[in-house]
N, C-alpha and C. Protein backbone atom coordinates (compact mmCIF):
# COMPACT_ATOMS: atom_id res chain seq x y z
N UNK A 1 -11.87 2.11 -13.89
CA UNK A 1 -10.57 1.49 -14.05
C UNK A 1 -10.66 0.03 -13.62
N UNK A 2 -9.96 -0.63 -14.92
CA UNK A 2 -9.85 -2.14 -14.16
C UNK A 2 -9.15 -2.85 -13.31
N UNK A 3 -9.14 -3.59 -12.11
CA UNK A 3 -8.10 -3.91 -11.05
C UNK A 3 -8.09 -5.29 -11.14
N UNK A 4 -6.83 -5.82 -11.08
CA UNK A 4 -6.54 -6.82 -11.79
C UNK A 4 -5.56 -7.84 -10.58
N UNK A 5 -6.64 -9.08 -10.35
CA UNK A 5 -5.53 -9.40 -9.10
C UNK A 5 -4.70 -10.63 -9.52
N UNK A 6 -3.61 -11.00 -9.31
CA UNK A 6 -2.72 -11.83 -9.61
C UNK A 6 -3.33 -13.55 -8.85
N UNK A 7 -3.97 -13.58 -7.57
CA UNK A 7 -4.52 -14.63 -7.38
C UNK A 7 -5.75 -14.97 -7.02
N UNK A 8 -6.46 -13.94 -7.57
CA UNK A 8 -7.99 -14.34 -7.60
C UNK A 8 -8.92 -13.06 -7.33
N UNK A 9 -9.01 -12.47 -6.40
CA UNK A 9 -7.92 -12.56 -5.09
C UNK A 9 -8.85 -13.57 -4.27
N UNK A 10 -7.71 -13.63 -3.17
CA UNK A 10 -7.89 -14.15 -1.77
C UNK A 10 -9.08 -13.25 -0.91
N UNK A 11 -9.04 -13.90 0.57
CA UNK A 11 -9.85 -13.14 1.36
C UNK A 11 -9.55 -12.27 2.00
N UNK A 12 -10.25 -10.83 1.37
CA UNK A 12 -9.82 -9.72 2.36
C UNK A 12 -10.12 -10.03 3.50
N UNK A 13 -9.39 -9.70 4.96
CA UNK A 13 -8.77 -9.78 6.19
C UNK A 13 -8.85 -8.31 6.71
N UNK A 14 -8.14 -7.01 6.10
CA UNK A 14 -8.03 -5.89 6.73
C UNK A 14 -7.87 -4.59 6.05
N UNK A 15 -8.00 -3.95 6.24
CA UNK A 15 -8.21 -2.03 6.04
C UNK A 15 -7.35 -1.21 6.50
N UNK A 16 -6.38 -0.35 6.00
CA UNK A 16 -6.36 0.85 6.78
C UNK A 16 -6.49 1.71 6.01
N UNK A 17 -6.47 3.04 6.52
CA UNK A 17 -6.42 4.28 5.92
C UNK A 17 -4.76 4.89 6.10
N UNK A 18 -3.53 5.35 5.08
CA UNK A 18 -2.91 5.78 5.10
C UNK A 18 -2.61 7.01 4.91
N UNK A 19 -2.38 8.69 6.05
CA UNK A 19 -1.84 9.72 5.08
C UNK A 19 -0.44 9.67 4.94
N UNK A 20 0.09 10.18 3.80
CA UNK A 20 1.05 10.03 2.66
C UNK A 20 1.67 11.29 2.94
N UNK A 21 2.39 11.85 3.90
CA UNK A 21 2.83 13.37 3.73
C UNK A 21 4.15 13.27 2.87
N UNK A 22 5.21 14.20 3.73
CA UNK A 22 6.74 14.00 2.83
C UNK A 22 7.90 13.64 3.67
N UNK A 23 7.28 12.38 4.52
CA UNK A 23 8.58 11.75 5.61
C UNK A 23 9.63 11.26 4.24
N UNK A 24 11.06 11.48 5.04
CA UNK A 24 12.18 11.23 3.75
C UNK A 24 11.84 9.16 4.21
N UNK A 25 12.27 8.96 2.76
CA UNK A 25 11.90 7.62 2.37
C UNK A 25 10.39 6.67 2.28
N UNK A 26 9.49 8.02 2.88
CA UNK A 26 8.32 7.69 2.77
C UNK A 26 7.72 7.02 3.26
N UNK A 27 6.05 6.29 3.45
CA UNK A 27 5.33 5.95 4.23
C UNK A 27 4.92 4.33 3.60
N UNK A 28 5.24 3.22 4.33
CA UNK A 28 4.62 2.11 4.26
C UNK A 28 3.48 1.72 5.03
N UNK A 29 3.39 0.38 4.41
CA UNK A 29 2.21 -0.10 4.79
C UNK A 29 2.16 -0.81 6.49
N UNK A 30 1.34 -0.58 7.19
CA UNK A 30 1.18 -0.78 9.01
C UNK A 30 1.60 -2.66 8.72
N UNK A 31 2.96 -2.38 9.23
CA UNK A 31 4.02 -4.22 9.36
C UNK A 31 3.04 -4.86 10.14
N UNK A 32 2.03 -5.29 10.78
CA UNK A 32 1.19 -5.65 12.17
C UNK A 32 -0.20 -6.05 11.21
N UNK A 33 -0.23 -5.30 10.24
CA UNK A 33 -1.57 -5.23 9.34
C UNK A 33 -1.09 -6.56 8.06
N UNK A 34 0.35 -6.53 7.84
CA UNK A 34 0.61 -7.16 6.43
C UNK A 34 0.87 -8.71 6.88
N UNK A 35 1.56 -9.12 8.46
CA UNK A 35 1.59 -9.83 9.12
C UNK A 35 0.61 -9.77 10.13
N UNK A 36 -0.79 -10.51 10.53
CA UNK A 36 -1.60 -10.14 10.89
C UNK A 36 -1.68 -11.42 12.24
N UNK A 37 -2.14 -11.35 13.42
CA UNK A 37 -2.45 -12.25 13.87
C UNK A 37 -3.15 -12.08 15.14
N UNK A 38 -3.72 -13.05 15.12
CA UNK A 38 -5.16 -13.32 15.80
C UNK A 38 -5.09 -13.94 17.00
N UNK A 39 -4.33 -13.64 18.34
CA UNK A 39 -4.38 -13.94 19.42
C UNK A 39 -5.32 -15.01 20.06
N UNK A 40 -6.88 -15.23 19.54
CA UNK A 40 -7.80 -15.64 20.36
C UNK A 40 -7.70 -16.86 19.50
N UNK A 41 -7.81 -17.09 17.91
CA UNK A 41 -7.55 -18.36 17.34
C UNK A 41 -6.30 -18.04 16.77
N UNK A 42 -4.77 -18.13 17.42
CA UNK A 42 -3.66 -18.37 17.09
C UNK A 42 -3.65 -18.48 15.73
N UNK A 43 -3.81 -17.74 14.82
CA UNK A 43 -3.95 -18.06 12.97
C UNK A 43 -3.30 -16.53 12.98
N UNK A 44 -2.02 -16.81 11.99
CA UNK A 44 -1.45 -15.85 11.91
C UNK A 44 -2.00 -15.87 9.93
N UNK A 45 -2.56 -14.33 9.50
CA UNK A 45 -2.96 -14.14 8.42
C UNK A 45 -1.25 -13.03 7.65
N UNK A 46 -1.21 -13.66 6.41
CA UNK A 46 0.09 -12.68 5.59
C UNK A 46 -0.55 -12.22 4.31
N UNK A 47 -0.77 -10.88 3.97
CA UNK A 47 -0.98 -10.60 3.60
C UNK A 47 -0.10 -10.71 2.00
N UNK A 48 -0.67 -11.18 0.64
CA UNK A 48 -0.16 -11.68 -0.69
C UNK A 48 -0.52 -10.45 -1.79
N UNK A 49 -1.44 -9.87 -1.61
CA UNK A 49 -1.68 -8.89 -2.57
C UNK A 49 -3.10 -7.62 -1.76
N UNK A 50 -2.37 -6.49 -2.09
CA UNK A 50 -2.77 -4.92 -1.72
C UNK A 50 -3.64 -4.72 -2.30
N UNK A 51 -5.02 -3.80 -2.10
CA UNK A 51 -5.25 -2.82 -3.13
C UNK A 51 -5.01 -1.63 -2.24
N UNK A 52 -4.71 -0.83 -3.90
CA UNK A 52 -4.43 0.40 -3.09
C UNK A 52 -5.22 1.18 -3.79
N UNK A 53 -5.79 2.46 -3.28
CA UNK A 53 -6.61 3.59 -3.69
C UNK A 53 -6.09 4.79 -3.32
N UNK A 54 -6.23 5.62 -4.58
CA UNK A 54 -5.22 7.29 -3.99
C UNK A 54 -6.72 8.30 -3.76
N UNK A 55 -6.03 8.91 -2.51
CA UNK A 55 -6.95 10.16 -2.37
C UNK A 55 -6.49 11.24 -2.27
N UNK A 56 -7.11 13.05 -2.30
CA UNK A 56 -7.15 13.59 -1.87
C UNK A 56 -5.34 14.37 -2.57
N UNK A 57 -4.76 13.39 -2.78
CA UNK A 57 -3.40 13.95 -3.61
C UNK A 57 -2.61 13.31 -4.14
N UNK A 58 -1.90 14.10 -5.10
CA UNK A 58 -0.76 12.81 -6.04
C UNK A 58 0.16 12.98 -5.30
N UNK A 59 1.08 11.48 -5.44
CA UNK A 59 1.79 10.64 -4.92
C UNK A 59 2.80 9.94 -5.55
N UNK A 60 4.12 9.57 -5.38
CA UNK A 60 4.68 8.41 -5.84
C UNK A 60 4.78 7.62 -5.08
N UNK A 61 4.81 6.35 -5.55
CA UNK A 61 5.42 4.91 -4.81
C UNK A 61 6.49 4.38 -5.50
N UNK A 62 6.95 3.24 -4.62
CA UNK A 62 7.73 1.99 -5.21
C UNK A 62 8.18 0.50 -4.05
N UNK A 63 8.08 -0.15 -4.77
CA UNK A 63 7.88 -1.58 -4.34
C UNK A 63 9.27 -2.20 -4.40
N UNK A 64 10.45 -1.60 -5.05
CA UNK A 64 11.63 -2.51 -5.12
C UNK A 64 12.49 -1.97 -4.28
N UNK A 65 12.34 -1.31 -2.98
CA UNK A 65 13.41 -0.88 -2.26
C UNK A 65 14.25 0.57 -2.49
N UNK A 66 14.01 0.59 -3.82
CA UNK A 66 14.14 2.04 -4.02
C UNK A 66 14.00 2.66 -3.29
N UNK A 67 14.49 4.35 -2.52
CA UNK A 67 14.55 5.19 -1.58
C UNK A 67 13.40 6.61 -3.04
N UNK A 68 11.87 6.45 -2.51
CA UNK A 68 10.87 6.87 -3.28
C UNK A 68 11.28 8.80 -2.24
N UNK A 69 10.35 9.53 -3.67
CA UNK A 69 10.81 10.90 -3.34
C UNK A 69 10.01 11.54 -4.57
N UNK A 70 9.92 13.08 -4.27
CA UNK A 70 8.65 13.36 -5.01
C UNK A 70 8.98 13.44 -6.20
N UNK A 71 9.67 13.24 -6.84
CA UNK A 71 10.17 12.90 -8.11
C UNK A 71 10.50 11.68 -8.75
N UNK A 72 10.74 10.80 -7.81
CA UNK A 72 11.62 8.99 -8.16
C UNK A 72 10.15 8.04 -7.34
N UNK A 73 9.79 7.73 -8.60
CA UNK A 73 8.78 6.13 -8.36
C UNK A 73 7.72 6.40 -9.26
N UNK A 74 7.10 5.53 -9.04
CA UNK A 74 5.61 5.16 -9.77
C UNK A 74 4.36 6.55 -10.01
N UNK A 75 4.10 7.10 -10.79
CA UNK A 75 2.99 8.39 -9.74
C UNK A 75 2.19 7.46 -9.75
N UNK A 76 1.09 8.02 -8.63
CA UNK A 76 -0.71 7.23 -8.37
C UNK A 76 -1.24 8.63 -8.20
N UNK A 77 -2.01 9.15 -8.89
CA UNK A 77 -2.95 10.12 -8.94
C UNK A 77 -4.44 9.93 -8.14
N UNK A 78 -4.74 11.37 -7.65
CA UNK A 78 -6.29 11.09 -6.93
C UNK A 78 -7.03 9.96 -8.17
N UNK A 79 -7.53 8.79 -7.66
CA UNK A 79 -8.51 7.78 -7.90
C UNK A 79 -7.87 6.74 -8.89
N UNK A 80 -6.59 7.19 -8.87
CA UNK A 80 -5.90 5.30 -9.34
C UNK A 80 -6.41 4.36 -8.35
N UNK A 81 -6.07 3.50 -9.05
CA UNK A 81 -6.10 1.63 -8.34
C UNK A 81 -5.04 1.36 -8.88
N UNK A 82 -4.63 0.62 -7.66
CA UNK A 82 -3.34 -0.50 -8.28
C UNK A 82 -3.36 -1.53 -7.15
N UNK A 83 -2.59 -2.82 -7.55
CA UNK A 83 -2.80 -3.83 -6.77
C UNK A 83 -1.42 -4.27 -6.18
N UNK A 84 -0.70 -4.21 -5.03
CA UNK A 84 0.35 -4.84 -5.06
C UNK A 84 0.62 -5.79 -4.61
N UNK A 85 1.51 -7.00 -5.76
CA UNK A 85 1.16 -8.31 -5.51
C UNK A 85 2.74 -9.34 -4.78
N UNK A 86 2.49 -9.91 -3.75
CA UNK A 86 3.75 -10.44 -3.66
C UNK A 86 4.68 -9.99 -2.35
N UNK A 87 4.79 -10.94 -1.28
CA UNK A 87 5.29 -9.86 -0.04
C UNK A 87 6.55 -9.32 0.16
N UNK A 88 7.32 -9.75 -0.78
CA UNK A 88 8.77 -8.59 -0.85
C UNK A 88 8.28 -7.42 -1.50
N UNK A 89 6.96 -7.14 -2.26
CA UNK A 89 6.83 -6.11 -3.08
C UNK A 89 6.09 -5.39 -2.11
N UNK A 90 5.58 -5.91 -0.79
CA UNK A 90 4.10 -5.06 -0.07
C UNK A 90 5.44 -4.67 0.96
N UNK A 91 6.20 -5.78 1.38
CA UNK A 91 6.85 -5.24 2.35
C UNK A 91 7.67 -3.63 1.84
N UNK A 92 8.50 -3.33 0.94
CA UNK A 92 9.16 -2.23 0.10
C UNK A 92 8.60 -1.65 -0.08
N UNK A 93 6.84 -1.27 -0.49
CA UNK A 93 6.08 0.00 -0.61
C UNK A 93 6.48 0.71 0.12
N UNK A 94 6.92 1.71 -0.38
CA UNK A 94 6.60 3.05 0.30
C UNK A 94 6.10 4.16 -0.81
N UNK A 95 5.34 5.33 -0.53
CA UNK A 95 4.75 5.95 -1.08
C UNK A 95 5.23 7.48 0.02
N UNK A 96 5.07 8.87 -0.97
CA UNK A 96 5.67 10.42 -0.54
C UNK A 96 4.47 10.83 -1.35
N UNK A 97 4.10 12.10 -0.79
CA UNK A 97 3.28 13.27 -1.21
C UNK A 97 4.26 13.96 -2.34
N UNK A 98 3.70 14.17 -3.57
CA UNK A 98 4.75 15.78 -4.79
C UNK A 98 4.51 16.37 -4.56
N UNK A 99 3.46 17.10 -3.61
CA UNK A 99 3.05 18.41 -3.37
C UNK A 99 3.22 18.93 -2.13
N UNK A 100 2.35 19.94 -1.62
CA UNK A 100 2.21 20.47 -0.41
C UNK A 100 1.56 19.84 0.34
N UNK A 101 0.40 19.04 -0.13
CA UNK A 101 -0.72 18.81 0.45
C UNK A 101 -0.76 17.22 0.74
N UNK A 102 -1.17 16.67 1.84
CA UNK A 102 -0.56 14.74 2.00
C UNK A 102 -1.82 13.99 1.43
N UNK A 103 -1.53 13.21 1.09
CA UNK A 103 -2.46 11.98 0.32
C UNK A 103 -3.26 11.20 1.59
N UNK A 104 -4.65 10.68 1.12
CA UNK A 104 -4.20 9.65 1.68
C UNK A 104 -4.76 8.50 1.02
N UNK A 105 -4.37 7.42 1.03
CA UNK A 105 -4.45 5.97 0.34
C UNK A 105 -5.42 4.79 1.23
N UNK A 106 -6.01 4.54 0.64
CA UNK A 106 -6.90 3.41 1.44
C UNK A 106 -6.81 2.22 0.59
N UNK A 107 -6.45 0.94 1.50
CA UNK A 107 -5.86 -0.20 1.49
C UNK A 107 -6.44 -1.27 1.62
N UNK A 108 -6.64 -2.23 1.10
CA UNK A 108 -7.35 -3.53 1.81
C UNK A 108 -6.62 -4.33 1.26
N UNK A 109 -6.48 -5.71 2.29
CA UNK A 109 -4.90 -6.91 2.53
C UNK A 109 -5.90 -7.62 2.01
N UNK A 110 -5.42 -8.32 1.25
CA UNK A 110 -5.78 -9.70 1.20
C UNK A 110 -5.19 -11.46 1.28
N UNK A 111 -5.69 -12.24 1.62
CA UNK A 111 -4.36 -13.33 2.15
C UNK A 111 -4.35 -13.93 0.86
């Protein structure tokens, strides 16, 4: 699959691993990770565009504030890519498990 970044991309900065169970309104991205900063050289890093990777289970998301649910948003199936670009759109991710079983999504920020 092709992943397609809106500004180049930039320099990845950070990682996490997300599981995706079925909290109501669903699971965003770690606020500390998307706003990032560096205590020892005072450089605060903001994260401009996501990748995201699905594992282990399908999922919906959504990026516009929408209240996401296992029926309402985007699906991402085990081994999509998608990129999310833009920080009102990273901040609003949230992503829910459709099934029984929780996802989990692995992430890398880029500035």
């Amino acid at each position: 699959m092709a992943v397609t970044f809106t500004n180049g991309p930039g320099r990845a900065y950070a990682h996490e691993a997300i599981t995706v169970d079925n909290t109501v309104g669903g699971k965003g991205f770690t606020s500390t990770v998307v706003r990032a900063f560096n205590a020892t050289t005072t450089v605060k890093t903001v994260a401009s565009e996501v990748l995201v990777s699905a594992e282990t289970a399908e999922m919906r998301y959504t990026v516009d504030g929408t209240t996401v649910t296992s029926t309402v948003g985007h699906l991402l199936s085990i081994g999509d890519v998608v990129v999310i670009a833009g920080l009102s759109n990273i901040d609003n991710f949230r992503a829910i498990r459709t099934g029984g079983t929780s996802g989990v999504l692995r992430v890398t920020f880029f500035e």
